[in-house]
Protein backbone atom coordinates (compact mmCIF):
# COMPACT_ATOMS: atom_id res chain seq x y z
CA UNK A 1 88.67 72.16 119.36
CA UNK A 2 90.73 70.80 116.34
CA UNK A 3 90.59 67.21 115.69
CA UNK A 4 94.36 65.92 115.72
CA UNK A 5 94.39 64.92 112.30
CA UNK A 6 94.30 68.80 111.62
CA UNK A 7 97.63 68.76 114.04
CA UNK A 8 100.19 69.77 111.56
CA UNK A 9 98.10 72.45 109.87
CA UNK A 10 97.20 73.99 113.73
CA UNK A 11 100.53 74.00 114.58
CA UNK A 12 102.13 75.36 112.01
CA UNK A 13 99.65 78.36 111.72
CA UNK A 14 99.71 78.89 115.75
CA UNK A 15 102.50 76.64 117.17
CA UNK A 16 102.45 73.60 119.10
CA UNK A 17 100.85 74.93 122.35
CA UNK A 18 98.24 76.24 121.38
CA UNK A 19 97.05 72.82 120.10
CA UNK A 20 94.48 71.16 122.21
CA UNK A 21 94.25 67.25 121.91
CA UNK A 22 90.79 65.90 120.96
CA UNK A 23 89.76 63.00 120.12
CA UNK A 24 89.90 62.04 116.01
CA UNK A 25 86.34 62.83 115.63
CA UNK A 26 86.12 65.95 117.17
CA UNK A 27 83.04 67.38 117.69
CA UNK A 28 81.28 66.44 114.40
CA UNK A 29 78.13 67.96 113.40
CA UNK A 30 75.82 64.43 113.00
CA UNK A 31 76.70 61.02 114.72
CA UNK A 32 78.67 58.55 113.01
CA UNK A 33 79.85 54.91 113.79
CA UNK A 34 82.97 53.84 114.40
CA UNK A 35 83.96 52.39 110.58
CA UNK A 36 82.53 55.52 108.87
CA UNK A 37 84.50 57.74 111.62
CA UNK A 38 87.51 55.95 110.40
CA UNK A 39 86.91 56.78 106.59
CA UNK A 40 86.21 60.46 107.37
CA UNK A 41 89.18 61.07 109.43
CA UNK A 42 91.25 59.71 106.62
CA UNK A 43 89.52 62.00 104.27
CA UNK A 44 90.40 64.45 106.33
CA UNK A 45 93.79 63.57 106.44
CA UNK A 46 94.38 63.22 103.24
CA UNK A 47 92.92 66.50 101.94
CA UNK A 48 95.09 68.83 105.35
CA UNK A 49 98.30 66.82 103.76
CA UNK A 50 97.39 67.74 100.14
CA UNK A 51 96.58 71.08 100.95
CA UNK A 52 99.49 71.57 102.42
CA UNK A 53 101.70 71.18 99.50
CA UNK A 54 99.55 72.79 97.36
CA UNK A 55 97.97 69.76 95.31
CA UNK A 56 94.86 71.75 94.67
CA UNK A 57 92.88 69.22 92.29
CA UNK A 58 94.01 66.06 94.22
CA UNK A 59 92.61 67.48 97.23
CA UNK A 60 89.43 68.04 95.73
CA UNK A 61 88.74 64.32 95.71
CA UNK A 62 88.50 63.45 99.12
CA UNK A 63 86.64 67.12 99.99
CA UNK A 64 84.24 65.97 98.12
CA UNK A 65 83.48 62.83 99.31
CA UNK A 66 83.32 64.27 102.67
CA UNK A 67 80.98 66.80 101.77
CA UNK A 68 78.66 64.75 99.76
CA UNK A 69 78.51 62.77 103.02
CA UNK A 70 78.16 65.71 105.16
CA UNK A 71 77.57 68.87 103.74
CA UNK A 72 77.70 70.38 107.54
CA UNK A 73 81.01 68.74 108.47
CA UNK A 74 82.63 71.87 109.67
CA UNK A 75 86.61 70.37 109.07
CA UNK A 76 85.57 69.86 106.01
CA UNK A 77 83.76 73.26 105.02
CA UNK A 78 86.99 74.89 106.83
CA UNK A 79 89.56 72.77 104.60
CA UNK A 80 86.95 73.65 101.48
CA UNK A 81 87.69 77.51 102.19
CA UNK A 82 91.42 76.68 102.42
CA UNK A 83 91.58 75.38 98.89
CA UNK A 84 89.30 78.14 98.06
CA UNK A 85 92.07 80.33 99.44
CA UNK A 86 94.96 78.40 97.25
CA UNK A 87 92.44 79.01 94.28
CA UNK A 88 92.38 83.07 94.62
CA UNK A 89 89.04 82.64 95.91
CA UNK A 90 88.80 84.57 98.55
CA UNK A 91 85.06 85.49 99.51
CA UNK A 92 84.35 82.15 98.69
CA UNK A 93 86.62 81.02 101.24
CA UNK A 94 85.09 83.79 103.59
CA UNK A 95 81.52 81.65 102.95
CA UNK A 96 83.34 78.54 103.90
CA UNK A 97 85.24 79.55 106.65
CA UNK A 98 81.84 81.36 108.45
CA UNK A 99 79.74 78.35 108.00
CA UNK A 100 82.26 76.51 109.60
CA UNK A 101 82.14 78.77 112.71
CA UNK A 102 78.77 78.77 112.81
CA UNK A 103 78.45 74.73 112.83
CA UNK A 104 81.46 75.17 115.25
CA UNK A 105 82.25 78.10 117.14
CA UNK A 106 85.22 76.71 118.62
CA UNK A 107 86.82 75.86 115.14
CA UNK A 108 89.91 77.84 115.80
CA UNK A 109 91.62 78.15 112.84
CA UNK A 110 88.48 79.43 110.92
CA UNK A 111 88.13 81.98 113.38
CA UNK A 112 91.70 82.57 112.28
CA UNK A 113 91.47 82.68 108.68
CA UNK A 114 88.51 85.24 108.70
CA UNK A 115 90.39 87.25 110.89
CA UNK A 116 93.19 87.75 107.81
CA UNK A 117 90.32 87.73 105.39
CA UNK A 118 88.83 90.41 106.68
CA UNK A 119 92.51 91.85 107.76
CA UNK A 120 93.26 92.21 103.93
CA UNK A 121 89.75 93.83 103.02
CA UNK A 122 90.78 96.69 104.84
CA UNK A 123 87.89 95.96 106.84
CA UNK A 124 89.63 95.63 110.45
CA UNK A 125 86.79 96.09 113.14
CA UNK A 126 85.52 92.49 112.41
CA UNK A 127 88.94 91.21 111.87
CA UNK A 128 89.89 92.38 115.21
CA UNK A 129 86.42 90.23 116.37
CA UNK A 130 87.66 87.43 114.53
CA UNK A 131 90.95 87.62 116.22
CA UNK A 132 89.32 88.08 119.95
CA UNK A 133 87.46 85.07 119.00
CA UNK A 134 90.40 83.38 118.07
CA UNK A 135 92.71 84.42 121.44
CA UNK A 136 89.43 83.05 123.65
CA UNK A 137 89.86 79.38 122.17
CA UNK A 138 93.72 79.47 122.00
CA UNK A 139 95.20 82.41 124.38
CA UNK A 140 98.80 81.28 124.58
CA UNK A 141 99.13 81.57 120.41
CA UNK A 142 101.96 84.27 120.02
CA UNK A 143 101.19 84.75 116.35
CA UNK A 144 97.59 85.69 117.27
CA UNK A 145 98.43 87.85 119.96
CA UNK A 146 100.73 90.03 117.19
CA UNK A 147 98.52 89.84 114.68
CA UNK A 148 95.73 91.46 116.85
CA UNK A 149 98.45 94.21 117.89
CA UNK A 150 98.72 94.77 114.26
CA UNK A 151 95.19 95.40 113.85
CA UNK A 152 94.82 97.51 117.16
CA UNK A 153 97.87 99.80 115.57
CA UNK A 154 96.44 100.43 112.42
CA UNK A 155 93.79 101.67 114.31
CA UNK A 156 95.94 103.74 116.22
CA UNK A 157 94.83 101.99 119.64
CA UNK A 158 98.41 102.34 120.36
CA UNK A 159 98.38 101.06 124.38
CA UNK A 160 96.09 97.76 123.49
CA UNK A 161 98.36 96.96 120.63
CA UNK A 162 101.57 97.38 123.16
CA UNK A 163 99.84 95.08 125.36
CA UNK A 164 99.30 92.65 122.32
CA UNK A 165 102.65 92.46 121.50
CA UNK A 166 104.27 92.65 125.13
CA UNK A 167 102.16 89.01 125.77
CA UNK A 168 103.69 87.61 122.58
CA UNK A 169 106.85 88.06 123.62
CA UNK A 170 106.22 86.89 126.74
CA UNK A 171 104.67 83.60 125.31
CA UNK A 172 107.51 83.38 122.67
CA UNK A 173 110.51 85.54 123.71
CA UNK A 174 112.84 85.45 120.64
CA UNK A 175 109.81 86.26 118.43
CA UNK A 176 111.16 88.79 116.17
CA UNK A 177 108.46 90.20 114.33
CA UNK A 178 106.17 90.85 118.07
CA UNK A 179 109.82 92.48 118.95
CA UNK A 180 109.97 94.51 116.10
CA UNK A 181 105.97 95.81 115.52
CA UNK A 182 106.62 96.76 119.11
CA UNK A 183 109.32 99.24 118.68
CA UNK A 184 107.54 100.95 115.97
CA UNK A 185 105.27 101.41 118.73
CA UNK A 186 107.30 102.96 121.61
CA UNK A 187 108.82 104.96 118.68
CA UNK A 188 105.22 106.61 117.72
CA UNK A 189 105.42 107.14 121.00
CA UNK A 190 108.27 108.97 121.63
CA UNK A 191 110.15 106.48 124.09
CA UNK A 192 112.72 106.56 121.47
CA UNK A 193 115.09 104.87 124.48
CA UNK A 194 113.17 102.19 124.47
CA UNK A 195 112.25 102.16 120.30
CA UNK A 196 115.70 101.49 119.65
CA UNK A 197 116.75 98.60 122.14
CA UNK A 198 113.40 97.18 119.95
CA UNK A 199 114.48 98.11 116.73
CA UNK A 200 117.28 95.94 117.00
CA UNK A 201 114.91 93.23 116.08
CA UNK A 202 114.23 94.65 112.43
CA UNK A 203 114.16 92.30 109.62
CA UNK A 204 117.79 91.31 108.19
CA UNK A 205 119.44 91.52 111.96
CA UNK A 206 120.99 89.08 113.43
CA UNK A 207 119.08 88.30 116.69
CA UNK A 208 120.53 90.22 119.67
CA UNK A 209 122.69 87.64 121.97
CA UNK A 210 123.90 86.10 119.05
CA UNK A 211 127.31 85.17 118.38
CA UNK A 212 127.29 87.12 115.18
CA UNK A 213 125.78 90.26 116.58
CA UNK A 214 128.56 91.30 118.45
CA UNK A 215 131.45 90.06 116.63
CA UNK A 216 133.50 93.81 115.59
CA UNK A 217 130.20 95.27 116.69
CA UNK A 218 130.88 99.57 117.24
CA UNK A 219 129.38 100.26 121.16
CA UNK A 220 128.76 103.70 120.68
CA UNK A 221 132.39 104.76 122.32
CA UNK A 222 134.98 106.58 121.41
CA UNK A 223 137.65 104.68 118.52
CA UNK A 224 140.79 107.17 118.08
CA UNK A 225 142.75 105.72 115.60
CA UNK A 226 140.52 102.85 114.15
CA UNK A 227 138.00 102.32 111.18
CA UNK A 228 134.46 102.27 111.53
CA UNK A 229 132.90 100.34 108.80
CA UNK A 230 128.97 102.02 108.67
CA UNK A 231 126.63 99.96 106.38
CA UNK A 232 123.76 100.92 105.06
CA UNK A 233 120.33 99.22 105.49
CA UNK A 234 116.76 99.07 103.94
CA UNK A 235 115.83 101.77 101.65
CA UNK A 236 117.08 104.68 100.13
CA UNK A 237 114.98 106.83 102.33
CA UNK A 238 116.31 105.94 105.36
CA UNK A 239 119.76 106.08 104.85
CA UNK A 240 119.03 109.95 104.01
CA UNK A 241 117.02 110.17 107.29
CA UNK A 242 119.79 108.38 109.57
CA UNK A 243 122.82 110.22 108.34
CA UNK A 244 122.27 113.36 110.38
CA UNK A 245 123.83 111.19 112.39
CA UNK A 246 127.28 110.49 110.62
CA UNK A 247 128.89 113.85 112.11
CA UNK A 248 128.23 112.74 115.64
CA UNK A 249 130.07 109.72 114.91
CA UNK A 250 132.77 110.98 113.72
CA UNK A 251 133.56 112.93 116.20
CA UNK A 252 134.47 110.28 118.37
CA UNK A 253 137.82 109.05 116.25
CA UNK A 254 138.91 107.54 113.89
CA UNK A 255 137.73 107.38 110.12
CA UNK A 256 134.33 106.31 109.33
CA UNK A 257 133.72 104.20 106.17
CA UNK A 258 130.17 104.69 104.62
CA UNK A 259 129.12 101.53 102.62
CA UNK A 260 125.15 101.98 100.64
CA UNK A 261 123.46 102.03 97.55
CA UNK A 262 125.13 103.43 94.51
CA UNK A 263 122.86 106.49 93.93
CA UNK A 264 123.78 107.52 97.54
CA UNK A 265 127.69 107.62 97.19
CA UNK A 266 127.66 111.20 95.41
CA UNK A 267 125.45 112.84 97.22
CA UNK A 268 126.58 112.00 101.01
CA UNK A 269 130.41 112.67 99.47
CA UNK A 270 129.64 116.18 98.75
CA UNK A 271 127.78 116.32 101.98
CA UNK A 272 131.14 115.39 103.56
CA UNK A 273 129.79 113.38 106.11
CA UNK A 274 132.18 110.67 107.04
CA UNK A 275 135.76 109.92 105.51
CA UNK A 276 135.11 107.59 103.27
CA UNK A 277 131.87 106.23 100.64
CA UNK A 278 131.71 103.13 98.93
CA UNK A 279 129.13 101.51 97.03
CA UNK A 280 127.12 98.47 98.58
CA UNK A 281 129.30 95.30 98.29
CA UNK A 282 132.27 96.43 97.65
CA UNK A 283 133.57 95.77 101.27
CA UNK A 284 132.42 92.67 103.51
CA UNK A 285 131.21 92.60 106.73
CA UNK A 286 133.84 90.08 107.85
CA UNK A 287 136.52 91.29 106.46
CA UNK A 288 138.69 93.09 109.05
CA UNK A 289 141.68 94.20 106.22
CA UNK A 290 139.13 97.00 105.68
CA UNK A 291 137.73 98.23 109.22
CA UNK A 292 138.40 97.62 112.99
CA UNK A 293 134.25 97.88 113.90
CA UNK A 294 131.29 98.11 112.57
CA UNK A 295 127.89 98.85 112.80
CA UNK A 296 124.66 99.01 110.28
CA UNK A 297 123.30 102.69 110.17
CA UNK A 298 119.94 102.24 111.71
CA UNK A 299 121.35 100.68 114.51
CA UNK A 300 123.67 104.65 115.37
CA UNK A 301 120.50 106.10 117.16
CA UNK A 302 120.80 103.03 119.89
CA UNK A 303 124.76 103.17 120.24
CA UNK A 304 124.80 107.08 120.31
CA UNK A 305 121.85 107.20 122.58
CA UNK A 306 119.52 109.19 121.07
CA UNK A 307 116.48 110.28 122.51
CA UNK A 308 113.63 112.49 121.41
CA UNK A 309 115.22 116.05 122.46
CA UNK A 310 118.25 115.48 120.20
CA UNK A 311 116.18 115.91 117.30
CA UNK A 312 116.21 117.14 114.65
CA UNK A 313 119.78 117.93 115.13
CA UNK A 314 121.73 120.37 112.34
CA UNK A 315 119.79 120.89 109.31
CA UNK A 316 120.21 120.96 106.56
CA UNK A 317 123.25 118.22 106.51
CA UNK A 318 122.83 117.92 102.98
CA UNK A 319 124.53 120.12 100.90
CA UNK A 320 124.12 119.55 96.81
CA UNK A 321 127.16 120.32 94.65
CA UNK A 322 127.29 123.90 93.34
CA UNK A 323 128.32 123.03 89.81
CA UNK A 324 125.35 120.65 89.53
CA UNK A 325 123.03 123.55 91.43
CA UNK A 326 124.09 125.84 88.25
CA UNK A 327 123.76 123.35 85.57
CA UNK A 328 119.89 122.45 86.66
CA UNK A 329 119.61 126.24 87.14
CA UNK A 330 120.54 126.29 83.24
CA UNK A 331 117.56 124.02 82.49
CA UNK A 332 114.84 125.63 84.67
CA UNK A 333 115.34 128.99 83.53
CA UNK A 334 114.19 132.12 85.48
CA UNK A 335 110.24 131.46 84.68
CA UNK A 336 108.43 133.56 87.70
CA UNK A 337 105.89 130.61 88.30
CA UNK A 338 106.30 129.14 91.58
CA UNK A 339 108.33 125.78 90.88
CA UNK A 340 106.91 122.81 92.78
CA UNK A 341 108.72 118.93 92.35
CA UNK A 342 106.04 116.39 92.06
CA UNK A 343 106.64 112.24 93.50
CA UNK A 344 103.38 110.59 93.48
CA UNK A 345 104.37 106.82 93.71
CA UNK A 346 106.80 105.06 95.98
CA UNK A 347 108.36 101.24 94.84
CA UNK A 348 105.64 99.03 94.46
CA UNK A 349 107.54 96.09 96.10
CA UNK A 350 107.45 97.48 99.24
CA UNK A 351 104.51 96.20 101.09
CA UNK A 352 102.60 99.54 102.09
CA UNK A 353 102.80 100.91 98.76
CA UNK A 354 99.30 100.88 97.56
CA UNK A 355 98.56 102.64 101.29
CA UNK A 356 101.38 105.60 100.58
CA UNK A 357 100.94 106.48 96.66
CA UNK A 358 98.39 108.43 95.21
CA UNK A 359 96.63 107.87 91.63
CA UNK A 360 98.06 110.83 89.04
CA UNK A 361 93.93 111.30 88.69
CA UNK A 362 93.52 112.50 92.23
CA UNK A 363 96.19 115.29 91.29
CA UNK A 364 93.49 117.13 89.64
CA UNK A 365 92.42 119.77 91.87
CA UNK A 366 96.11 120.98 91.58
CA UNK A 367 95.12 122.08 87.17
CA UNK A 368 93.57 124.91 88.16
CA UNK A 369 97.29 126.37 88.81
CA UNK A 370 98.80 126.05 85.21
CA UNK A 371 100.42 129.19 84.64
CA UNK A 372 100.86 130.25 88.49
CA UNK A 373 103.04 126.89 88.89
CA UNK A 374 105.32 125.71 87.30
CA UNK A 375 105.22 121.21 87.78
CA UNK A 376 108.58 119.55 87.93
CA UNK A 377 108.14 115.42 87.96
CA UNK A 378 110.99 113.94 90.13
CA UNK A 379 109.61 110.52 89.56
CA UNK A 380 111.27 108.12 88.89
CA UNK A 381 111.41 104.23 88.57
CA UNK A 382 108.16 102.06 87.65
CA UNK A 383 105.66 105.68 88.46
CA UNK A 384 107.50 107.74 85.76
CA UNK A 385 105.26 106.24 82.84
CA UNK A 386 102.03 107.69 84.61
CA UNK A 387 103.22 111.02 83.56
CA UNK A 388 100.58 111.26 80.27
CA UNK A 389 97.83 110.35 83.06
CA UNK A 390 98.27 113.82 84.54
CA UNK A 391 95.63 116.40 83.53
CA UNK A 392 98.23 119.27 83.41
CA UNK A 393 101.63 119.54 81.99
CA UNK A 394 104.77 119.35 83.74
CA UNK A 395 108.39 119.83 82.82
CA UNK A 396 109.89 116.35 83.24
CA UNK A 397 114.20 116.59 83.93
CA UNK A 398 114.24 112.65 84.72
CA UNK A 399 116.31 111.44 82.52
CA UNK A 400 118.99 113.96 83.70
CA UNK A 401 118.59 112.69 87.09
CA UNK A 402 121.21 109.69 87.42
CA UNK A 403 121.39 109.36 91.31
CA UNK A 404 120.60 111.88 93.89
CA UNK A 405 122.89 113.75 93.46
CA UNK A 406 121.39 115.09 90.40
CA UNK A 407 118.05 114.83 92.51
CA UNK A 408 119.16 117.24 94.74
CA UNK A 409 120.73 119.73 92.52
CA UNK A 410 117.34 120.38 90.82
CA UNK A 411 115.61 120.31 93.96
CA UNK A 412 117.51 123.07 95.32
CA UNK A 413 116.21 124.94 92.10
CA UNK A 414 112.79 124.70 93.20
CA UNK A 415 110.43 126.59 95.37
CA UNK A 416 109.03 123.12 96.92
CA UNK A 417 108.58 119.39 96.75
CA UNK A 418 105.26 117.88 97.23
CA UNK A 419 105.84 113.71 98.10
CA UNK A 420 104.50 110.53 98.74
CA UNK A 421 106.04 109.18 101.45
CA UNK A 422 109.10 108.05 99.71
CA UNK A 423 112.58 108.86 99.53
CA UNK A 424 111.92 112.09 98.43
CA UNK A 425 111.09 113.46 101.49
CA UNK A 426 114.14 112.99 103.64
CA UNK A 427 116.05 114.67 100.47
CA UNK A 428 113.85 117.06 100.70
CA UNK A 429 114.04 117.68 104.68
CA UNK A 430 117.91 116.95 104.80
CA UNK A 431 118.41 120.00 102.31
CA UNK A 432 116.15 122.02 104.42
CA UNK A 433 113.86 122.54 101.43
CA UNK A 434 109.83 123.32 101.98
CA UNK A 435 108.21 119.63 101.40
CA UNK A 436 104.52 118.95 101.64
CA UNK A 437 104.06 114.91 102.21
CA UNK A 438 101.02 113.35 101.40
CA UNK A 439 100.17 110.83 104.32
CA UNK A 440 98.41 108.04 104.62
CA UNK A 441 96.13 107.88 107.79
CA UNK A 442 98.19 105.25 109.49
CA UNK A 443 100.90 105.71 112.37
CA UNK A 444 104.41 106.14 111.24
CA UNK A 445 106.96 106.69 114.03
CA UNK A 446 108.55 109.52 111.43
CA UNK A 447 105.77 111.04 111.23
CA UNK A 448 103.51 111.07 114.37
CA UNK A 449 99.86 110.79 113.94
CA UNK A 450 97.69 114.15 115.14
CA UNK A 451 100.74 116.48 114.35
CA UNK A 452 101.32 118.36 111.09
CA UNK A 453 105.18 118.35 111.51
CA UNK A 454 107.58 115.85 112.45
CA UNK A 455 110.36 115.82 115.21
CA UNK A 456 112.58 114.84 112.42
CA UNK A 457 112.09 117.46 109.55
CA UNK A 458 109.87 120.76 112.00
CA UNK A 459 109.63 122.40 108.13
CA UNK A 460 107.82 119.01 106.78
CA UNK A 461 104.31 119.43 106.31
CA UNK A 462 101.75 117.26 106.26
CA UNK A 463 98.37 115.93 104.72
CA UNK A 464 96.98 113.38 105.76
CA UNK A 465 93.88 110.83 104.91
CA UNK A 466 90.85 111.39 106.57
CA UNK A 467 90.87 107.52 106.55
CA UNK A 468 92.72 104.83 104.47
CA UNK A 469 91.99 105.15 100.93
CA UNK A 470 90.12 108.69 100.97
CA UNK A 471 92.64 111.03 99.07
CA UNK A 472 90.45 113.42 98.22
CA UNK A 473 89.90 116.03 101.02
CA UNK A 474 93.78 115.88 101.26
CA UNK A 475 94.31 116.62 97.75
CA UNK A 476 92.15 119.42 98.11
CA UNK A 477 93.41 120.81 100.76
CA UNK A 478 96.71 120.42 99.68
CA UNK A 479 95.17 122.50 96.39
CA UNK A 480 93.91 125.47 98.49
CA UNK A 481 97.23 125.85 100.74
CA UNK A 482 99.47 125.86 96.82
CA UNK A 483 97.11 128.31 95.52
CA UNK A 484 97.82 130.72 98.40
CA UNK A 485 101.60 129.32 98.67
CA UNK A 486 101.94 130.44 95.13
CA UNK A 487 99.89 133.78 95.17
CA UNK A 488 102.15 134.99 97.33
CA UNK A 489 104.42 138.49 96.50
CA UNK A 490 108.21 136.80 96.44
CA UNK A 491 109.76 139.73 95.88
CA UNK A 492 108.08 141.54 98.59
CA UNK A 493 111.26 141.45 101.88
């Protein structure tokens, strides 16, 4: 049990009832009288408050005293591996944290930290230990309960990570993130239903049952003769995947206003999918001059009831603009190498990035081709400098490419695009172009896990990981299915 003088750091880590009360001593590892008691737990103290705002070298004052008196006082070794933590330490803080737990096996937030140690090694059958360990000494903590379902659905353990996630929102129902992790879940699944009523919990939502939620909010029902105000959400990516869904709505009524990200507005305008495109900003959500509803795009799946026989629905719905289509023709020329778009790298900000992109070095199986392809880079942002680290040429159009648009006018001028799991793709599948995606071997609800192709794009192929972080035997198989792909007779009928 945690002493209370640990109170605020327990609680805030695993909230307030999963706290048990114990007396301030604890359980200490030696016997100690009453005065020197009194002088430890205000050691104690006064390192937990320093820790917590981060006043790393004040904090080492009183850790130190407490150690030179007890170099087995588990609180101590377990605040130790905290500043260890604040220090970029971290298998340091590993040490710390497991001679703690050995001294005292019911330490519960040591159990916790080496849980999300061993979490962000990669390294999840012991973290999923850690986190057992963990649920025994404090079973109604909702945070641990999610973070275990995490864990479980990484290692696709799908039904134990449902139950994970179910209990924490039983324990904490407006928990958000339990909500949300949960409906990625039934989504994998294909209880799409029951996915989206989920999804509605997504980071950036307004909790459902708010006031705000349903304020002008678009039901899913027919609106002759009023303005549905669609805004775009999250990345560029999904806003490609989620307007095959723009037609069905407007064919319920009135005009439907499109509001996302600049390099969007061209594109979905010649794709003449709803009435109107604007750029992000430019109209706001409460103001009703503009529109009569509204609605954010990822939540149409929910209000139009979609479920998984409705997919994929009409493809392509993209459609690039011709003139663009003949200019990009113009710049590829009529070369008889098969043409193949190359996206290795996806934005590094978002927080599975270093999972999804692959190093240019582990491209190298694919130099064998020079001559028989022909590499197009459609990278762009922060991967486009990696270009010189390729070991093969490639023709690189980038700078031509100022939204997508462009993007999708020299797509159509290839033979395929091989991707990361990045934007790319759903331009790729929404023009009905041959994609290969390079996946990494973790669930996605686009792209379901034991399946080469995805209920969402049927002509989407896939390679995947053997296991997180081992490119290799999908590189090379990628390599062997191109060299066929590309020794193929295309003038043959």
């Amino acid at each position: 049990m945690l002493m209370k003088l640990l109170a605020g750091t327990a609680r805030r880590i695993f909230g307030r009832r999963s706290l048990p009360e114990s007396p301030a001593g604890g359980q200490g590892s030696r016997p100690v009288e009453a005065g020197c008691r009194d002088a430890r737990a205000a050691r104690v103290l006064e390192a937990n408050r320093l820790l917590e705002v981060g006043d790393i070298e004040a904090a080492s004052v009183p850790l130190a005293k407490l150690l030179e008196s007890d170099p087995d006082d588990a609180d101590a070794l377990y605040l130790r591996g905290r500043k260890q933590l604040l220090e970029g330490r971290q298998d340091a803080a590993r040490e710390s944290f497991e001679r703690a737990t050995t001294l005292r096996p019911d330490l519960m937030p040591a159990h916790y930290e080496l849980a999300r140690y061993y979490d962000r090694q990669d390294d999840y059958l012991p973290a999923i230990d850690r986190y057992r360990t963990f649920l025994r000494l404090a079973p109604d903590s909702a945070e641990g309960h999610n973070n275990l379902g995490l864990l479980l659905f990484k290692c696709q353990r799908i039904e134990e990570a449902v139950a994970c996630w179910v209990r924490a929102i039983e324990l904490r129902p407006e928990f958000a993130e339990a909500h949300f992790n949960l409906a990625i879940a039934k989504l994998c699944e294909g209880d799409l239903a029951s996915g989206w009523k989920e999804y509605e919990w997504r980071p950036g939502q307004p909790l459902p049952g708010s006031e705000p939620y349903g304020r002008l909010r678009w039901d899913g029902s027919a609106f002759p003769g009023r303005r549905l105000l669609v805004h775009a959400e999250q990345g560029l990516g999904d806003v490609l995947m989620f307007a095959r869904f723009l037609p069905i709505v407007r064919a319920r009524g009135g005009a439907v206003i499109v509001q996302c990200n600049s390099r969007l507005v061209r594109l979905l305008r010649d794709a003449d999918l709803a009435d109107r495109f604007v750029e992000s900003g430019t109209i706001g959500i409460g103001d009703a001059e503009d529109f009569d509803v509204q609605i954010p795009m990822m939540s149409l799946p929910l209000a139009l009831n979609i479920v998984l026989d409705d997919l994929p629905g009409r493809l392509p719905y993209l459609k690039p603009d011709g003139k663009l289509v003949a200019a990009f023709a113009a710049r590829v020329g009529i070369s008889p190498a098969f043409k193949v778009g190359l996206v290795w790298a996806g934005n590094p900000e978002q927080s599975n990035d270093r999972n999804r992109s692959v190093p240019p070095r582990l491209f190298a199986p694919l130099a064998s081709m020079r001559g028989a392809v022909d590499f197009y880079s459609l990278q762009v942002g922060p991967g486009a400098t990696d270009l010189p680290e390729f070991g093969f040429p490639m023709i690189d159009l980038t700078s031509e490419l100022h939204d997508l648009a462009d993007t999708a006018a020299l797509v159509a001028n290839l033979d395929l695009v091989i991707t990361v799991d990045t934007a790319a793709v759903h331009l790729a599948g929404a023009l009905g172009k041959p994609v290969w995606l390079l996946r990494p071997n973790i669930e996605d609800w686009r792209w379901r896990m034991g399946e080469r192709h995805s209920p969402w794009y049927p002509h989407v192929r896939m390679f995947r990981q053997p296991q997180i972080g081992h490119w290799e035997p999908a590189m090379d198989a990628l390599a062997r299915a191109l060299a066929r792909e590309a020794s193929k007779d295309r003038a043959a009928p």
